[in-house]
N, C-alpha and C. Protein backbone atom coordinates (compact mmCIF):
# COMPACT_ATOMS: atom_id res chain seq x y z
N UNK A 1 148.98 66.68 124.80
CA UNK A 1 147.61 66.25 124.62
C UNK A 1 146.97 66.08 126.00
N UNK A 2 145.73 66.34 125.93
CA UNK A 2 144.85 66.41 127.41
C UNK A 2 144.14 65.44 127.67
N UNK A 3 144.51 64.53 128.65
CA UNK A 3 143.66 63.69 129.18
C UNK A 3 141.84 64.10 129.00
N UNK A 4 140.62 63.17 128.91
CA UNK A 4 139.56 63.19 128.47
C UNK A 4 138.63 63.39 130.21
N UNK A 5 139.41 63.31 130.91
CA UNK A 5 138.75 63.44 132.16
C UNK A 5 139.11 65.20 132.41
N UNK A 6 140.26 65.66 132.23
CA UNK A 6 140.97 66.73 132.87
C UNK A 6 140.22 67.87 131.52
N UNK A 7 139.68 67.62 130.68
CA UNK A 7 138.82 68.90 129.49
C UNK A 7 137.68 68.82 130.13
N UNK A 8 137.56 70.45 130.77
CA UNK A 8 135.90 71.09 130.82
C UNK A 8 135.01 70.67 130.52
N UNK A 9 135.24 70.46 128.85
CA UNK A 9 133.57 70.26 128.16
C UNK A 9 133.33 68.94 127.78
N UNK A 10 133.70 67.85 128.54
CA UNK A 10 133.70 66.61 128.85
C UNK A 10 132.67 66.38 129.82
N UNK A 11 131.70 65.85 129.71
CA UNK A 11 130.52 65.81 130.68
C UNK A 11 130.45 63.81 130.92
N UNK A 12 130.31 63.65 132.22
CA UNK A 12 130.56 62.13 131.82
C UNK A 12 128.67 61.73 133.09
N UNK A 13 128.36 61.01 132.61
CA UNK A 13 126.62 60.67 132.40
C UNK A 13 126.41 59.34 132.34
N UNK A 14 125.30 58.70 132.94
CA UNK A 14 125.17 57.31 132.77
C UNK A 14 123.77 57.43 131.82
N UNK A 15 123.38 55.83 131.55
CA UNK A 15 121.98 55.67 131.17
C UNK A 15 121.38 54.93 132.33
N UNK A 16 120.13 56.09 131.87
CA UNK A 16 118.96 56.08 132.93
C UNK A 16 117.81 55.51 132.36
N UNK A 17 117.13 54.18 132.90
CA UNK A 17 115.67 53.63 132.18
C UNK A 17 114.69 55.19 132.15
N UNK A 18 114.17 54.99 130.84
CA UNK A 18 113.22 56.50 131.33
C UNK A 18 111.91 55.89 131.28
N UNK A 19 111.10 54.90 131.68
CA UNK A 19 110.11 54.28 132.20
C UNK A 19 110.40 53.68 133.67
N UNK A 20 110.32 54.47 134.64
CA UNK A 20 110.52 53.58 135.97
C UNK A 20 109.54 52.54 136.02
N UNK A 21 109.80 51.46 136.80
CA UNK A 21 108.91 50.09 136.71
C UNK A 21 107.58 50.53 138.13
N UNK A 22 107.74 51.29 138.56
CA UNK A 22 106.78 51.62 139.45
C UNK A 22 105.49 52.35 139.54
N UNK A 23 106.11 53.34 137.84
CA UNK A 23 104.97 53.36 137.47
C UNK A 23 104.05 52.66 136.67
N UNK A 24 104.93 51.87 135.92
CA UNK A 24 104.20 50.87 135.37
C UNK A 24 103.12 49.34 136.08
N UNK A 25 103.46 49.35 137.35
CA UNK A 25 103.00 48.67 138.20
C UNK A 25 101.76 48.95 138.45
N UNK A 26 101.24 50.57 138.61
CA UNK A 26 99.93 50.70 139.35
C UNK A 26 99.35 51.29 138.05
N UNK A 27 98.30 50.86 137.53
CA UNK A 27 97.32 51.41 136.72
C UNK A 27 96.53 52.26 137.70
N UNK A 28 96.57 54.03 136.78
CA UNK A 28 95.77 54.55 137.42
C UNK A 28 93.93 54.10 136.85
N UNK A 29 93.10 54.36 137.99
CA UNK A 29 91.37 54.16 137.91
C UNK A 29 90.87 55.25 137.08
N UNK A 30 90.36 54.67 136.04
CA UNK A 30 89.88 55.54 134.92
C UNK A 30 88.69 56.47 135.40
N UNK A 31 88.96 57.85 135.52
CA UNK A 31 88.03 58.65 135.81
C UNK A 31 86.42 58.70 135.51
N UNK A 32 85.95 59.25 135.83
CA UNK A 32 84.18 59.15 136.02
C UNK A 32 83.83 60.59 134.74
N UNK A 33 83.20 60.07 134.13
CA UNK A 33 82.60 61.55 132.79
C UNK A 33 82.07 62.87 133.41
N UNK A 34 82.71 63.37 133.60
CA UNK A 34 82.05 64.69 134.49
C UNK A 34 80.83 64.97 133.85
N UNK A 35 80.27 64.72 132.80
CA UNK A 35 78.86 65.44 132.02
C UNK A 35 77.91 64.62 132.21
N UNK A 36 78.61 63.26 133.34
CA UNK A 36 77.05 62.49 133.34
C UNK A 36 77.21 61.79 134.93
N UNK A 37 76.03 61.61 135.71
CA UNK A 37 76.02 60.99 137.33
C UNK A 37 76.35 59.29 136.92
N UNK A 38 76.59 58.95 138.02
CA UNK A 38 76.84 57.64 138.46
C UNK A 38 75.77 56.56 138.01
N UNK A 39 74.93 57.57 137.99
CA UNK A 39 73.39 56.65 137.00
C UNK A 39 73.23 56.57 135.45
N UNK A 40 74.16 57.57 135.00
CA UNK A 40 74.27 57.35 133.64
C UNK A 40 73.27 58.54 133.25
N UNK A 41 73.06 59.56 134.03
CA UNK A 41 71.40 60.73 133.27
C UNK A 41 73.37 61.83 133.22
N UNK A 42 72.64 62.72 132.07
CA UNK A 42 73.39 63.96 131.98
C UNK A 42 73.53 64.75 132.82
N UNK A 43 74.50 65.74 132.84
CA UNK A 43 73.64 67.41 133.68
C UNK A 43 73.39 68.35 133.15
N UNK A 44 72.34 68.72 133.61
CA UNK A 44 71.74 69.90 133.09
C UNK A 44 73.27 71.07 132.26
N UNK A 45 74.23 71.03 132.55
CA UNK A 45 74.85 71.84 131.67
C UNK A 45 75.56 71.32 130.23
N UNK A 46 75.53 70.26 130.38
CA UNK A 46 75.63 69.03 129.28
C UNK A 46 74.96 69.03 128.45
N UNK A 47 73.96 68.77 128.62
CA UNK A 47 72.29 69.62 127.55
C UNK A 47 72.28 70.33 127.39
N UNK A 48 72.47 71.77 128.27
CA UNK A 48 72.15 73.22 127.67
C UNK A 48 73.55 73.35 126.47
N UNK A 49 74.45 73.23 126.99
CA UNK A 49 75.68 73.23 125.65
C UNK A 49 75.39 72.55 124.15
N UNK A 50 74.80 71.42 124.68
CA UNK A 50 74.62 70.65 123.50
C UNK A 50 73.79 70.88 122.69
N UNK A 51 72.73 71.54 123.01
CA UNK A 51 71.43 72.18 122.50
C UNK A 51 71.90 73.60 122.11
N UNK A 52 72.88 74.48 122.76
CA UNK A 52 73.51 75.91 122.24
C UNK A 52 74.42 75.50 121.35
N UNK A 53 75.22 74.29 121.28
CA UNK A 53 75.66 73.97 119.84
C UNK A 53 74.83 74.00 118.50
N UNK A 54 73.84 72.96 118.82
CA UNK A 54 73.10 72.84 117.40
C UNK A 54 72.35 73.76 116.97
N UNK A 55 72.33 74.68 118.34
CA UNK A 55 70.97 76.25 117.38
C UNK A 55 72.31 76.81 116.84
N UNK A 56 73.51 77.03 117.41
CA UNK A 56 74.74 77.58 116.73
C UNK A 56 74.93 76.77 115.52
N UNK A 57 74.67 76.41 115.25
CA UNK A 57 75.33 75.24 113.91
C UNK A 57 74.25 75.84 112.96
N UNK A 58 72.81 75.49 113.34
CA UNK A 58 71.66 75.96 112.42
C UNK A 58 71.64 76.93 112.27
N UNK A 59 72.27 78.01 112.88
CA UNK A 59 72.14 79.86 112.48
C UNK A 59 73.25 79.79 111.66
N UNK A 60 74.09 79.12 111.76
CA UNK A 60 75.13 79.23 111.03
C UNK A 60 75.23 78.88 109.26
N UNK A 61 74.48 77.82 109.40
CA UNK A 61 74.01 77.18 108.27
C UNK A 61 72.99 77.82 107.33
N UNK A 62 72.14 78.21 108.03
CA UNK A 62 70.83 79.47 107.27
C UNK A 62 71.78 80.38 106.81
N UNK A 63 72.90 81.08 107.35
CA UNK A 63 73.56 82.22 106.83
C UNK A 63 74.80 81.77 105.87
N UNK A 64 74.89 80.34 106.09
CA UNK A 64 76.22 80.39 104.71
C UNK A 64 75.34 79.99 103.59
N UNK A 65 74.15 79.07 103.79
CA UNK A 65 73.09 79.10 102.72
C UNK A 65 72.67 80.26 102.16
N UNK A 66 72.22 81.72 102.47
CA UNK A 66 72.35 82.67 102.07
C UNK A 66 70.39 82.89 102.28
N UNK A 67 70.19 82.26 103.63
CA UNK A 67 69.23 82.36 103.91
C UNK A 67 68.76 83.81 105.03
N UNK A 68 69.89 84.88 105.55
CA UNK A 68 69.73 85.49 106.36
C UNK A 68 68.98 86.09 106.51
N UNK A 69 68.64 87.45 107.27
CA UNK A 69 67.79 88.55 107.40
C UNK A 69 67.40 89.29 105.58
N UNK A 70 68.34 89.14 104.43
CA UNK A 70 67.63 90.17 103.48
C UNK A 70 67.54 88.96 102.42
N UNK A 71 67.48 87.39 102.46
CA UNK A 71 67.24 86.24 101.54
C UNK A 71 66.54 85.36 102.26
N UNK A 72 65.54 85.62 101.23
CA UNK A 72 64.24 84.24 101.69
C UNK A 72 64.18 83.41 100.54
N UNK A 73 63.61 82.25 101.10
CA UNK A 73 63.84 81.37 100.04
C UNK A 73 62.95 81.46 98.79
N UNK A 74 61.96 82.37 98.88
CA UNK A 74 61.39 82.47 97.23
C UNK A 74 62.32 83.65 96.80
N UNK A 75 63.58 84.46 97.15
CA UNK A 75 64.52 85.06 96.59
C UNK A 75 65.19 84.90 95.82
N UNK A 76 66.06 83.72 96.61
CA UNK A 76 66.78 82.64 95.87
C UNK A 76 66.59 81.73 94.88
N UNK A 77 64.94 81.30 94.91
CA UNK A 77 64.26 80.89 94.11
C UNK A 77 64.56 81.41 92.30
N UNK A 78 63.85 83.26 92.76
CA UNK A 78 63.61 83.79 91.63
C UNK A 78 65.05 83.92 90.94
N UNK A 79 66.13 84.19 91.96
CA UNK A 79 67.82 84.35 91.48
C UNK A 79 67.78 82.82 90.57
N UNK A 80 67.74 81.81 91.04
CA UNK A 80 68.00 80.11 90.49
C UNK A 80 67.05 80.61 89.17
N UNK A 81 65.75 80.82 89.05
CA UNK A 81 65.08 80.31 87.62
C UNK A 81 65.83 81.77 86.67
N UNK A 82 65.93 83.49 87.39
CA UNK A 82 66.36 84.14 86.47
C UNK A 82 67.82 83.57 85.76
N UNK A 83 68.44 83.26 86.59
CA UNK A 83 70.37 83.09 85.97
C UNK A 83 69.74 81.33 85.11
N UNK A 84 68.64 80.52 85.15
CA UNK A 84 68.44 79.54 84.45
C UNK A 84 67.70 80.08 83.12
N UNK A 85 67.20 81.15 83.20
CA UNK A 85 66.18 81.74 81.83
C UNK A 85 67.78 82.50 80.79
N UNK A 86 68.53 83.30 81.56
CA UNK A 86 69.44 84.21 81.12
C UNK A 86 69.93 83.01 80.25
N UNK A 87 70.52 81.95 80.80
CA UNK A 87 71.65 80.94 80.40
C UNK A 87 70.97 80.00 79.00
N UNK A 88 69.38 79.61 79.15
CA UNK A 88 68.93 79.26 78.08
C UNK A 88 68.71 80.06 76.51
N UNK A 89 68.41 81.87 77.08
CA UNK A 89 68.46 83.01 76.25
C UNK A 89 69.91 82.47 75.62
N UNK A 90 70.88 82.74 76.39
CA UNK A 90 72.28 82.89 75.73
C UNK A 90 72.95 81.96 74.93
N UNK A 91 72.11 80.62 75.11
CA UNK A 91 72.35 79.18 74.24
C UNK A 91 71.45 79.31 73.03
N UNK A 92 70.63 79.81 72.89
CA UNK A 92 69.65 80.27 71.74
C UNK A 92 70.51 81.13 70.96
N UNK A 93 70.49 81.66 71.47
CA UNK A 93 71.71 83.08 70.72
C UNK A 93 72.97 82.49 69.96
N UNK A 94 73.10 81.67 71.04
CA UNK A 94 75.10 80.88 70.44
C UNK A 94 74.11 79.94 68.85
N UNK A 95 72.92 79.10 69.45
CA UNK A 95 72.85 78.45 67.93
C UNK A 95 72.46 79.23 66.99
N UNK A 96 71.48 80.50 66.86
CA UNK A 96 71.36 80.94 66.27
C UNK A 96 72.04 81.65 65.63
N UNK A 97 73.22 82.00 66.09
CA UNK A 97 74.53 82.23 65.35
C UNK A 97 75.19 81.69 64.14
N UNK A 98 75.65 80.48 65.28
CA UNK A 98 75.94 79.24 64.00
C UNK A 98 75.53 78.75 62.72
N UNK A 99 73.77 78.98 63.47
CA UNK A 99 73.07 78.75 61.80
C UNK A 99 73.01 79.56 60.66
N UNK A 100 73.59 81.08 61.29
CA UNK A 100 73.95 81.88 60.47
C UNK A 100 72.94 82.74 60.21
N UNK A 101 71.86 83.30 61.61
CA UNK A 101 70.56 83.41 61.08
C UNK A 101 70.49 85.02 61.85
């Protein structure tokens, strides 16, 4: 039998704190907002983004609404009251069925 020191794949290792206390000592100084001066005003590229967000958001929104280049809203309109006329036709039909008429 083989001694536990004298086998290869015997690796011998201590424990190591894995928080050194030195860094815990110095709080780093909480950085400054890069998107705004020391006075608290924005910068100009802070605004332009923020403003190219929301026209991006609103183009985006007109087109999942189904407002794009070939739907205007009296389109959609006439689509909403035709599929509401079709659906009342087709409930007329179902009672008039029933009544046997």
């Amino acid at each position: 039998m083989t001694k536990p020191e004298d086998d290869p794949n015997v690796v011998d290792g201590e424990v190591v704190d894995e928080t050194p206390t030195a860094a815990l000592a110095i709080p780093s100084p909480p950085l400054p907002d890069p998107d705004y001066n020391e006075g608290g005003v924005p910068s100009f590229d802070f605004v332009r983004d923020k403003i190219e967000n929301r026209y991006t958001t609103s183009v985006g929104s007109t087109e999942v609404a189904g407002l794009g280049t070939d739907n205007t809203v009296d389109a959609l309109d006439k689509q909403i009251a035709d599929r509401d006329q079709a659906a009342k036709d087709r409930l007329a039909e179902i009672r008039r069925s029933m009544r046997g008429e």
